[in-house]
Structure formats: C-alpha cells, structure tokens
C-alpha atoms as a PDB file:
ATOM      1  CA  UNK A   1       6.905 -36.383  38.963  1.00  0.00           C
ATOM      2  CA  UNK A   2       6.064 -33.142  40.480  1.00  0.00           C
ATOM      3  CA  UNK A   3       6.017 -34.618  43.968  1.00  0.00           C
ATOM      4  CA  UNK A   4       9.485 -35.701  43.255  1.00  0.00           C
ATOM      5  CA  UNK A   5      10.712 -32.611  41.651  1.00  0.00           C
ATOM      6  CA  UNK A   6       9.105 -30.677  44.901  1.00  0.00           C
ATOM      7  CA  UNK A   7      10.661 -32.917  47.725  1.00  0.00           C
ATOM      8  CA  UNK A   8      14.007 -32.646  46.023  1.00  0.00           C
ATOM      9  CA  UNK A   9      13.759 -29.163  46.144  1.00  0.00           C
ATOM     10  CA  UNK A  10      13.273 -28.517  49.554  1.00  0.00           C
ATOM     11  CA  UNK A  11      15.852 -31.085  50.112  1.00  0.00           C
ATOM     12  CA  UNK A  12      18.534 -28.324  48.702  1.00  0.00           C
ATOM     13  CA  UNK A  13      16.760 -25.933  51.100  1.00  0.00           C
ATOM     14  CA  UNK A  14      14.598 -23.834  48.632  1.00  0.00           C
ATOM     15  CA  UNK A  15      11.223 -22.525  49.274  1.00  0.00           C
ATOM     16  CA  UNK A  16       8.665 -24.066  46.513  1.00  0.00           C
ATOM     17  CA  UNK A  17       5.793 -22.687  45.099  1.00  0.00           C
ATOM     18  CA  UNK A  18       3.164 -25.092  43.224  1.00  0.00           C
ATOM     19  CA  UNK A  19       0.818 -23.500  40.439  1.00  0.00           C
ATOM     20  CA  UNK A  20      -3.089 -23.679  41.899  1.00  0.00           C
ATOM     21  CA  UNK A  21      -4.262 -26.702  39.627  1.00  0.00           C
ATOM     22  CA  UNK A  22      -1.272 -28.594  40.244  1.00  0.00           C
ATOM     23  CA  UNK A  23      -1.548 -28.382  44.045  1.00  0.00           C
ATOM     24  CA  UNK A  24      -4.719 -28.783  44.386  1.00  0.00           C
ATOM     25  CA  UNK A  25      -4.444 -32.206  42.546  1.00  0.00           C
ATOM     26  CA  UNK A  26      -1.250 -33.256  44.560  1.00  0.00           C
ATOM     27  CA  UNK A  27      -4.040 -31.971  47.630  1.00  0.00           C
ATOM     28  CA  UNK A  28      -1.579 -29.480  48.995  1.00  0.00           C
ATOM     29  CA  UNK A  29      -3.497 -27.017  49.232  1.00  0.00           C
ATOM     30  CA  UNK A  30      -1.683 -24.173  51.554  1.00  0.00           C
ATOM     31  CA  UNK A  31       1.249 -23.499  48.874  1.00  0.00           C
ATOM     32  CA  UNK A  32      -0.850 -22.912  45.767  1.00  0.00           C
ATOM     33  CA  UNK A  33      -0.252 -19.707  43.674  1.00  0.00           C
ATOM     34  CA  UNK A  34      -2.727 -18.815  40.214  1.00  0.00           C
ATOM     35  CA  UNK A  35      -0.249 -19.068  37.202  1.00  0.00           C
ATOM     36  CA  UNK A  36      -0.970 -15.385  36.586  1.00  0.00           C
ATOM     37  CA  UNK A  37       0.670 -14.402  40.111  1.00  0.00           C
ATOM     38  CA  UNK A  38       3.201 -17.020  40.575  1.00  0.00           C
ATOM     39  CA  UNK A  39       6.695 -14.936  41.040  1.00  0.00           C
ATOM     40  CA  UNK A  40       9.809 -17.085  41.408  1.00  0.00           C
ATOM     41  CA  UNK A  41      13.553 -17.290  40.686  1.00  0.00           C
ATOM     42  CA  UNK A  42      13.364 -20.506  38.664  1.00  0.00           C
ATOM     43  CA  UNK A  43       9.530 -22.023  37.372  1.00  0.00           C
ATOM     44  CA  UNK A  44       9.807 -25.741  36.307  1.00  0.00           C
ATOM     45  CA  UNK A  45       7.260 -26.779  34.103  1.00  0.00           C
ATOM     46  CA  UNK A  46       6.035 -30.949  33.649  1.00  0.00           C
ATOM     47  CA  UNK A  47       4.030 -31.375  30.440  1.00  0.00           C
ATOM     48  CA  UNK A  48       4.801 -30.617  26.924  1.00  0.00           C
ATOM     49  CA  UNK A  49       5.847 -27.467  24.617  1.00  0.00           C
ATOM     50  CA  UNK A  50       2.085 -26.434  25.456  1.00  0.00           C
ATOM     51  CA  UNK A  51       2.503 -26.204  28.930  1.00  0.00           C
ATOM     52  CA  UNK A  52       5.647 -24.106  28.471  1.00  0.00           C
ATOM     53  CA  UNK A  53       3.668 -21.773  25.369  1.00  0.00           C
ATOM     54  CA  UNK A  54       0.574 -21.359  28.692  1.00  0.00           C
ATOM     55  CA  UNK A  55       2.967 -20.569  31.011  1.00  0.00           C
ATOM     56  CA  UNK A  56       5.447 -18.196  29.051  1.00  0.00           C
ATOM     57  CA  UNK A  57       2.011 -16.387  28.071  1.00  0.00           C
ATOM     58  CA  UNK A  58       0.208 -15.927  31.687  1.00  0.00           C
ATOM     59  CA  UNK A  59       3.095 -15.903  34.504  1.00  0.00           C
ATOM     60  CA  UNK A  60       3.546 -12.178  35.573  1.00  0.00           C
ATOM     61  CA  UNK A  61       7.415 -11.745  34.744  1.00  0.00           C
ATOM     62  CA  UNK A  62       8.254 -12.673  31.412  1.00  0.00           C
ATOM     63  CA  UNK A  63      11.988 -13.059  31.890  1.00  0.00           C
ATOM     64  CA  UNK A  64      11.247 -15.702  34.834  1.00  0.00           C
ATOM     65  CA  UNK A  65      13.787 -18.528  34.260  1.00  0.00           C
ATOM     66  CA  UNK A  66      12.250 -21.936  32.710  1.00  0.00           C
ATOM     67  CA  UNK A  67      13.050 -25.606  33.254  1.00  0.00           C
ATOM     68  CA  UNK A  68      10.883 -27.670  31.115  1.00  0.00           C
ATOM     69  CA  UNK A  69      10.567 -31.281  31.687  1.00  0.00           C
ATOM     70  CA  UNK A  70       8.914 -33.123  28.924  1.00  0.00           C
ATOM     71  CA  UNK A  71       6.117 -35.504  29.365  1.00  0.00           C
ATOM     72  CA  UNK A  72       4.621 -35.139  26.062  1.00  0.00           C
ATOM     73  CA  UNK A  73       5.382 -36.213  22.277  1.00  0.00           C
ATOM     74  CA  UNK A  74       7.716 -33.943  21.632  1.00  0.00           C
ATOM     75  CA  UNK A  75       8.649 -31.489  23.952  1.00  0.00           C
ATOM     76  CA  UNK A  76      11.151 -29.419  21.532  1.00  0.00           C
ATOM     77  CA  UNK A  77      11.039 -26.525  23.859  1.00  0.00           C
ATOM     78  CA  UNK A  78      11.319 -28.270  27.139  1.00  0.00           C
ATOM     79  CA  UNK A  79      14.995 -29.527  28.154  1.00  0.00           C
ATOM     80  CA  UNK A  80      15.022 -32.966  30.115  1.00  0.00           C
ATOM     81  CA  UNK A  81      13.475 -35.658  30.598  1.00  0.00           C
ATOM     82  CA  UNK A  82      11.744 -37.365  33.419  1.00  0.00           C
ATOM     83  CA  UNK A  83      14.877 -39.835  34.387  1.00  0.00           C
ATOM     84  CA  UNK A  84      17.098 -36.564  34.225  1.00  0.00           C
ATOM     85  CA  UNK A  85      14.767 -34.145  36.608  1.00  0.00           C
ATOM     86  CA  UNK A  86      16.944 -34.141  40.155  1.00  0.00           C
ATOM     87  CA  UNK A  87      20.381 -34.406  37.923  1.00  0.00           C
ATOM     88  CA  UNK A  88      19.577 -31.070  35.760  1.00  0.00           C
ATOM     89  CA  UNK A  89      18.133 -29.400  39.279  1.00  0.00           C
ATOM     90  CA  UNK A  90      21.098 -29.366  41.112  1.00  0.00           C
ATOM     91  CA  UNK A  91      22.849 -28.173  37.914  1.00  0.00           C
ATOM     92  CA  UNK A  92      20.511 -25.021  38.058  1.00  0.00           C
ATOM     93  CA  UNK A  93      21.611 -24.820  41.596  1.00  0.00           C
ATOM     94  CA  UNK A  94      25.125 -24.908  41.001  1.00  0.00           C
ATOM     95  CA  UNK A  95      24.688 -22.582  38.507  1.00  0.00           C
ATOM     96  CA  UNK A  96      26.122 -24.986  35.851  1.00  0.00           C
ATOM     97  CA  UNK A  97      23.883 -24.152  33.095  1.00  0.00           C
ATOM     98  CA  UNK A  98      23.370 -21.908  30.026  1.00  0.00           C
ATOM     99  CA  UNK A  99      20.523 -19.462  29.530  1.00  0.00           C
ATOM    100  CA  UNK A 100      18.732 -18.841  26.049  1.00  0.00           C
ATOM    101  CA  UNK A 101      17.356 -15.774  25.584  1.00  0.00           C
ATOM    102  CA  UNK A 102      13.882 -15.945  22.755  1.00  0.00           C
ATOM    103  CA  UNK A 103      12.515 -13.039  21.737  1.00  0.00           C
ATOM    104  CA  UNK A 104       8.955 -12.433  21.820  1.00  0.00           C
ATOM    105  CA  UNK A 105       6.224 -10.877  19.477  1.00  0.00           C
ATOM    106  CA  UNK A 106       3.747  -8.780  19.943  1.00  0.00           C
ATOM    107  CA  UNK A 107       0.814  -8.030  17.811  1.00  0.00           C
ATOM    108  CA  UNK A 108      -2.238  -6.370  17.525  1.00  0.00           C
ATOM    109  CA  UNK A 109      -5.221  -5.225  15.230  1.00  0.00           C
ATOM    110  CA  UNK A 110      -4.649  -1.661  13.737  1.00  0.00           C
ATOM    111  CA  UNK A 111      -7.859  -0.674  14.487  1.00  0.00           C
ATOM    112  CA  UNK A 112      -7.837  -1.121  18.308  1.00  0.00           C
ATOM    113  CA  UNK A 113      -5.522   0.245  20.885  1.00  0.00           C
ATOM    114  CA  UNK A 114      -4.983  -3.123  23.135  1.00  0.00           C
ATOM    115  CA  UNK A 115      -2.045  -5.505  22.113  1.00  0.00           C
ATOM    116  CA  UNK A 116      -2.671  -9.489  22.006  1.00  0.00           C
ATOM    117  CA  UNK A 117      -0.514 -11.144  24.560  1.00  0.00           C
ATOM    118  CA  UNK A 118       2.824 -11.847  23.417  1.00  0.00           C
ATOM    119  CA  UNK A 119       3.690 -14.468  21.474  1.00  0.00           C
ATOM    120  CA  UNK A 120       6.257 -17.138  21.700  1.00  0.00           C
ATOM    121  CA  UNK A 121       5.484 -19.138  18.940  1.00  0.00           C
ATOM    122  CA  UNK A 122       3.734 -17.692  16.624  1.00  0.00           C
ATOM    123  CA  UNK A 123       0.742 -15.006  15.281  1.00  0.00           C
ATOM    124  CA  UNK A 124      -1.250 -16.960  12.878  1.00  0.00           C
ATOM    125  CA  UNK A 125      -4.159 -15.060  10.569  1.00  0.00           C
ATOM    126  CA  UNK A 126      -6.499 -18.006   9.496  1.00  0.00           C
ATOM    127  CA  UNK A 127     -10.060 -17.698   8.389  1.00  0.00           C
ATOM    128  CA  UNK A 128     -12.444 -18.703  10.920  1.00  0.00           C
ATOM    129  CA  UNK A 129     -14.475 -21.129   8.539  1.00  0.00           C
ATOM    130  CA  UNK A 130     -12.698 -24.735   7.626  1.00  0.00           C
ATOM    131  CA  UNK A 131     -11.424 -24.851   4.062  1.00  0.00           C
ATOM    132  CA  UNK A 132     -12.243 -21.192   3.322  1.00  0.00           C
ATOM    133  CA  UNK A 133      -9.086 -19.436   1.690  1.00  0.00           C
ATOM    134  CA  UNK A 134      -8.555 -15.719   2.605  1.00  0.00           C
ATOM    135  CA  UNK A 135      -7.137 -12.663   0.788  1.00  0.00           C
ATOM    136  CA  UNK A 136      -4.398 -11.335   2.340  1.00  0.00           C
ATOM    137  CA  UNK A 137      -2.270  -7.981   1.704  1.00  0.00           C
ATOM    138  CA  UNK A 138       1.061  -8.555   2.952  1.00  0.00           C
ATOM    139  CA  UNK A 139       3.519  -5.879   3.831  1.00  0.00           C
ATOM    140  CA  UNK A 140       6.819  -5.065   5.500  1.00  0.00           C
ATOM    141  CA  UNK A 141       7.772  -1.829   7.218  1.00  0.00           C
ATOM    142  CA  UNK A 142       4.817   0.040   5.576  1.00  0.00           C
ATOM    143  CA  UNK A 143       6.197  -0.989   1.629  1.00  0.00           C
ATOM    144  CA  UNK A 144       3.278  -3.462   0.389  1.00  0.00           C
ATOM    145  CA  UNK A 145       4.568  -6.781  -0.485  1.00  0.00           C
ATOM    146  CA  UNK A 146       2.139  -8.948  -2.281  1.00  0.00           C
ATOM    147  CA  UNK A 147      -1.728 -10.131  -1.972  1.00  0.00           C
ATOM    148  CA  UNK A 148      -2.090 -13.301  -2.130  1.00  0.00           C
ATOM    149  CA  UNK A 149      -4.755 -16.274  -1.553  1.00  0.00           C
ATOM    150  CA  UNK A 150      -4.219 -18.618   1.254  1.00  0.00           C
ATOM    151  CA  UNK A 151      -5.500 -20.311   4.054  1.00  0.00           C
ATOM    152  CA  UNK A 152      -3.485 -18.118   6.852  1.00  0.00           C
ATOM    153  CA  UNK A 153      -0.223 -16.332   7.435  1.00  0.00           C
ATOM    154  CA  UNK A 154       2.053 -17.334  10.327  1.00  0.00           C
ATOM    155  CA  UNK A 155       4.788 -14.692  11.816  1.00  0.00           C
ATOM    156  CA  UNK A 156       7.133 -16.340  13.937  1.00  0.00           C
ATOM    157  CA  UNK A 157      10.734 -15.551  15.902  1.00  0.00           C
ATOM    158  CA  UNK A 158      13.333 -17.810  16.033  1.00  0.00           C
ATOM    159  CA  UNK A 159      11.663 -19.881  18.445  1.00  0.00           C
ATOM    160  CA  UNK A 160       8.676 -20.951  16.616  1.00  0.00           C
ATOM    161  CA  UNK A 161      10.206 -21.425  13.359  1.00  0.00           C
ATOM    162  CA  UNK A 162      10.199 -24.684  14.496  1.00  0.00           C
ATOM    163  CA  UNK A 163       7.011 -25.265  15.163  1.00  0.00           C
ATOM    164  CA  UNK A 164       3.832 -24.474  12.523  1.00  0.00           C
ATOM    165  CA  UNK A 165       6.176 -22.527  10.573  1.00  0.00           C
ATOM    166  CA  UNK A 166       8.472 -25.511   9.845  1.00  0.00           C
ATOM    167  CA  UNK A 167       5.243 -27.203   9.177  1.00  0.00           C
ATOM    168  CA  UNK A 168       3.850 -24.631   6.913  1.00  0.00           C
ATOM    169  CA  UNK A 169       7.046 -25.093   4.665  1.00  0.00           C
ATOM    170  CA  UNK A 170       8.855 -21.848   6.359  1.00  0.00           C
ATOM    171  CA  UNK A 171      12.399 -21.835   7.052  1.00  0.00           C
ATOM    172  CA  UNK A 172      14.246 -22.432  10.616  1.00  0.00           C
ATOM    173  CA  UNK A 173      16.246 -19.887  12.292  1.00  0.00           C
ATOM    174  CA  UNK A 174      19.026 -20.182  14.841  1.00  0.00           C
ATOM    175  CA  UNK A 175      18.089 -18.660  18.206  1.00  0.00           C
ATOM    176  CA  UNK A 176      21.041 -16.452  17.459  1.00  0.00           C
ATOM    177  CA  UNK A 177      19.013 -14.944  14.687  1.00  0.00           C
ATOM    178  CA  UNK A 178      17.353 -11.804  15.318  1.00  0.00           C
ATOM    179  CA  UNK A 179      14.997 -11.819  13.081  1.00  0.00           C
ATOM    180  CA  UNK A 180      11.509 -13.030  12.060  1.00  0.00           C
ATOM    181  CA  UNK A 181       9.904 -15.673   9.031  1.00  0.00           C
ATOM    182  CA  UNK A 182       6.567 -14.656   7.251  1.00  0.00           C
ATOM    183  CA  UNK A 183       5.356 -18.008   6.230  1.00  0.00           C
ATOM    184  CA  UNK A 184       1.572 -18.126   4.068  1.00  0.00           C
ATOM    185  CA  UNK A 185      -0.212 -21.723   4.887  1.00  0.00           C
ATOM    186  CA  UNK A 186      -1.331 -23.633   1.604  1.00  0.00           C
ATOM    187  CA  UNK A 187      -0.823 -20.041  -0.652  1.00  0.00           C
ATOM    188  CA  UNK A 188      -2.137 -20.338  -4.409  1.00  0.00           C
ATOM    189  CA  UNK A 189       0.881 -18.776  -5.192  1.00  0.00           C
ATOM    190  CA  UNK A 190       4.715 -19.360  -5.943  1.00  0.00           C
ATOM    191  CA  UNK A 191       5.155 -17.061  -2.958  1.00  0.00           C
ATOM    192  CA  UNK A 192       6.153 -19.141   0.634  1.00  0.00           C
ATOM    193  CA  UNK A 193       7.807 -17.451   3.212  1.00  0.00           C
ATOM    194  CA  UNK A 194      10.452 -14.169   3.889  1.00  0.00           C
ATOM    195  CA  UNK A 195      13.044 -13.625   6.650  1.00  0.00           C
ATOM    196  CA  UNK A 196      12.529  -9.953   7.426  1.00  0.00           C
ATOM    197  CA  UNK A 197      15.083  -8.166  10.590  1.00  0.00           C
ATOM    198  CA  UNK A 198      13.579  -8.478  13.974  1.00  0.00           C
ATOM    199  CA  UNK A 199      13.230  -4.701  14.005  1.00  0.00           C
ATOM    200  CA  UNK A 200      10.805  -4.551  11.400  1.00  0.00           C
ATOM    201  CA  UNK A 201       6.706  -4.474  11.588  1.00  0.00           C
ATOM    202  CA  UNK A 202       4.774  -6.857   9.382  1.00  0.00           C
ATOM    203  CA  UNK A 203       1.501  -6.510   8.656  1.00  0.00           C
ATOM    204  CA  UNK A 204      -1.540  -8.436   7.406  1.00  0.00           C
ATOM    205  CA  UNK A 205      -4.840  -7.085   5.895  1.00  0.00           C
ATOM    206  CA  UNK A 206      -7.999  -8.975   4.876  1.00  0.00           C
ATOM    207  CA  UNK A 207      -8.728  -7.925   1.814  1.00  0.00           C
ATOM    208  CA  UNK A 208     -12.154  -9.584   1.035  1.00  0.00           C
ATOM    209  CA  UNK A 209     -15.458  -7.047   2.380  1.00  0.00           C
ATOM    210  CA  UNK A 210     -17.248 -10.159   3.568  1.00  0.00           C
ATOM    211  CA  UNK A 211     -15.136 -12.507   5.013  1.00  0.00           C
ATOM    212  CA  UNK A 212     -13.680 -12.566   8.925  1.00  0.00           C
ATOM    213  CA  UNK A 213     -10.895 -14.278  10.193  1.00  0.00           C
ATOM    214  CA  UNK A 214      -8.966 -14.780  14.039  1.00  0.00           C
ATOM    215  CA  UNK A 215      -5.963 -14.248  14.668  1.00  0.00           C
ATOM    216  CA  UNK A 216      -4.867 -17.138  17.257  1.00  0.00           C
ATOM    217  CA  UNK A 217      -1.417 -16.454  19.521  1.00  0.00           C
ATOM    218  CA  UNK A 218       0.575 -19.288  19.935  1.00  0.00           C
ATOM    219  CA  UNK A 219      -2.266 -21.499  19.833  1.00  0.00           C
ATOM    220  CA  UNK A 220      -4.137 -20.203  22.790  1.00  0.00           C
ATOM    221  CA  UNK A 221      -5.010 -17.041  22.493  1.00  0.00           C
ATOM    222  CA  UNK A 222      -8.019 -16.579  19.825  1.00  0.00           C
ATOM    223  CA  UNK A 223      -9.655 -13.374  18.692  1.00  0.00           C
ATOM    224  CA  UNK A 224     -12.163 -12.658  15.831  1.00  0.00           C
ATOM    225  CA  UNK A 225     -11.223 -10.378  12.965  1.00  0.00           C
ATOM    226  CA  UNK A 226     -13.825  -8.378  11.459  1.00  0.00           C
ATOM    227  CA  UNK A 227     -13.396  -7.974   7.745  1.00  0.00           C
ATOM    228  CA  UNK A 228     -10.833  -5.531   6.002  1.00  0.00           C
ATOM    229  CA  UNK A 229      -9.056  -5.836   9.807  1.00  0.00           C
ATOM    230  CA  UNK A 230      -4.853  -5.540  10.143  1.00  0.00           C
ATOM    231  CA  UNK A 231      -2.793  -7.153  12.143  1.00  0.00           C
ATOM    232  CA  UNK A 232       0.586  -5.537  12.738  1.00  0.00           C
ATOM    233  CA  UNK A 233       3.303  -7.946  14.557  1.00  0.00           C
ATOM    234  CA  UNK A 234       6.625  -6.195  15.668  1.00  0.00           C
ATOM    235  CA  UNK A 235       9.589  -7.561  18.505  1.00  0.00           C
ATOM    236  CA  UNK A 236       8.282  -7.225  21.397  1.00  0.00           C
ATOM    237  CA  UNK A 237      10.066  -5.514  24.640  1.00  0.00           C
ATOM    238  CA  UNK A 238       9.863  -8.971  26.472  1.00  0.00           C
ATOM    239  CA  UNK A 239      12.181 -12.096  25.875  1.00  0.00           C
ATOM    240  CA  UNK A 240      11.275 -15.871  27.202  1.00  0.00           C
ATOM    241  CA  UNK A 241      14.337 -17.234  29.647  1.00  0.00           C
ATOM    242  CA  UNK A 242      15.028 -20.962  29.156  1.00  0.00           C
ATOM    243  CA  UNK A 243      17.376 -23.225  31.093  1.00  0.00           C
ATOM    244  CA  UNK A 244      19.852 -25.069  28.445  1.00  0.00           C
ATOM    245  CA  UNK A 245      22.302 -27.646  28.721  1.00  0.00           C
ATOM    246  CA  UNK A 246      22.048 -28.753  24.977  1.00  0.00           C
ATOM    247  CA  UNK A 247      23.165 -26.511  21.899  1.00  0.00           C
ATOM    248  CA  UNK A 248      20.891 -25.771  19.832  1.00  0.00           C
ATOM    249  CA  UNK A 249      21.629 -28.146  16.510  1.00  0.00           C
ATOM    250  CA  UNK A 250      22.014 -31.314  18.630  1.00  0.00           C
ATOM    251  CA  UNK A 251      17.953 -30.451  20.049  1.00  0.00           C
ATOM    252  CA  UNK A 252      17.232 -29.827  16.451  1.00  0.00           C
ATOM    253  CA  UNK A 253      17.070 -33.089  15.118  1.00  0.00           C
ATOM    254  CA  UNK A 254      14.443 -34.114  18.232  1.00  0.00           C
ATOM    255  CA  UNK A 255      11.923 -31.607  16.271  1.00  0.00           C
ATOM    256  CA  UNK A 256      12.877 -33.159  13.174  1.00  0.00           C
ATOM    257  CA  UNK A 257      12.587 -37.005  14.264  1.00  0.00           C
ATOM    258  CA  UNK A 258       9.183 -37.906  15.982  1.00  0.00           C
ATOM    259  CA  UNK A 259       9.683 -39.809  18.463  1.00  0.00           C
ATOM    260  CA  UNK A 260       7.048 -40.616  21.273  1.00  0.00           C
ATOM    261  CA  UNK A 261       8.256 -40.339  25.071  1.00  0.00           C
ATOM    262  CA  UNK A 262       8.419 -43.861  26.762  1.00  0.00           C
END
C-alpha cells in the first residue's frame, strides 16, 4: 500500500517523504525522515485511528494536512480506504476536497509548569491500579462542580466524543461544536457527563491522601499522578487538519456500526 501510494505520487511529480520505520521496512533507506521532524504539505497516514492519534501527537506542525487511509477495524478518523487511495490523491491534488478543522486540548498537572502533549482524543484521569475507584473533585472555570466516585474522568473535543467518550456513555458533538464533554467512567453516581464551551478550563483533583492515578493522552501518552494532584484541560492554541470528502453524519454511522475491514 505505501509503495503504491509513493509511486503514484511521484507519478504527479511531487517530492515524497517516508516516515523512518516505514522506509526502512520498504528498505529505502535515503528518503527516511523521524516522525518528530517530518515537515510536509500533505502527510498520508496507512494504519488505523491510532496511527493518525501518534502522528497528530509527534509531527512538528500541528496544522500539517492529513490523509488517513484505513487499514484497521475501524478507522473513524481516517477517510478512505485502500481500493480508493490513488482516486482521493489526485483529488487532494486538484484541490477538490474539504478541510476539517479539530480542535485540540491541552492539559497539564497544576502543580508543574510543563503541559502534556496535546490531545486529540481525549485526557483521561484513571487510577493506576485495576478495579480501584478514585475520588474525584470536579470543577468548571474555577466554580466546584461535584465529587464523585469513579473509575476515571475523560475530557474530550468534538473529535473524540466519538471515541472512549461515546463509550463511557458521554454524548457526541458535531465538529462544528466548539465545545468540550466531561464524561466520569463507571461513576457511583446519577452524575454522567456535561458539555461545557470550548473556552472554558476543567479541572480534576484526587481527592483521596493515599491513592495515585495517570493521566493518559489520547492513549499514548501516560504520566503518574501523585495523590491530591490536578489536572487542568483547556482549548489548546493548535487544531488537527484532516482531508474530507464525506460530511460528517454519513461517517457517523461507520463509528456506530462495527464493521471489520476486508
């Protein structure tokens, strides 16, 4: 596939750059660039949401343009598939295509000066020990919200309300939404989830002395919470770039149908 995608490319007389693992599998070696220094006009990524969440998170320029082409179960946040590749490239090309804009989050503990990397996805509080529930303070622009018992709390953007969020029981929101979903995971309470603007800053305290928790961003990211830590999540200054030729509500019912790729 990505010897196909590649040769077509240069066929329409672009210049290609292939990310270092990738090319050193293929064994061309004299075009590889690391993820975390690969600068291009357009980035086409072969694999599954995953790949996309790895890549949105390490390549330098978070506006670059994205063309996902989905080789995995799902692939709600990639665009084609495999049969479609050379088609939906010379569409890019032409410049027959839309662009959707996802905001970003950022997040960080209160405590410490350095920011997580941004999320896409989602910032997800969860205890760090297996079927231990945690004590969280929830709050919203400062005004305290509720505490509550739970095994996590997931903040997400429009983007990953699809994902754990819709999973968790939280609500989905149109890309055209600016805004963000608070959504607890298994809470012993009536309480689920909260839409809150995208300007706002949540924020989520461990309340128990003794107990620690990570925060994990988008999945890949993982850092240890010491007890009675905070985690503030806010918009972030970046947005994701995605190559669409779908609206949204016709991709929607992919992420609500399972359906393996053939």
């Amino acid at each position: 596939m990505v010897r196909g995608i590649v040769g077509h490319l240069e066929s329409r007389g672009s210049e290609v750059l292939i990310e270092k693992e990738t090319a050193l599998s293929l064994g061309i070696p004299g075009r590889n660039v690391d993820l975390k220094e690969l600068k291009a006009d357009l980035l086409v990524t072969v694999g599954g949401d995953g790949t996309i969440l790895r890549t949105a998170m390490l390549i330098p320029d978070p506006g670059t343009l994205i063309l996902g082409v989905n080789m995995g179960s799902r692939g709600f946040l990639t665009e084609v598939l495999p049969g479609d590749v050379k088609k939906a490239l010379d569409k890019v090309l032409n410049g027959d295509h839309a662009v959707e804009e996802c905001i970003k989050l950022s997040s960080r503990v209160l405590s410490l000066e350095a920011t997580f990397p941004d999320s896409l996805n989602e910032v997800l509080v969860a205890s760090s020990r297996p079927s231990k529930m945690l004590d969280l303070g929830l709050s919203v622009d400062g005004v305290h919200l509720i505490d509550i018992q739970a095994d996590g709390a997931i903040v997400a953007p429009p983007t990953g309300s699809t994902a754990y969020n819709l999973s968790a029981g939280g609500s989905i929101l149109s890309p055209g939404v600016e805004a963000m979903i608070l959504t607890t995971t298994c809470p012993y309470s009536y309480f689920r989830s909260i839409v809150v603007p995208a300007s706002s800053r949540i924020s989520i305290r461990l309340l128990k002395p003794n107990v620690e928790a990570l925060a994990i961003i988008d999945g890949q990211d993982y850092n240890p919470l010491k007890p009675g830590s905070t985690v503030e999540v806010w918009k972030s200054r970046h947005k994701a770039r995605f190559v669409r030729f779908k609206p949204f509500y016709e991709k929607l019912e992919r992420r609500l149908t399972f359906r393996r790729v053939q």
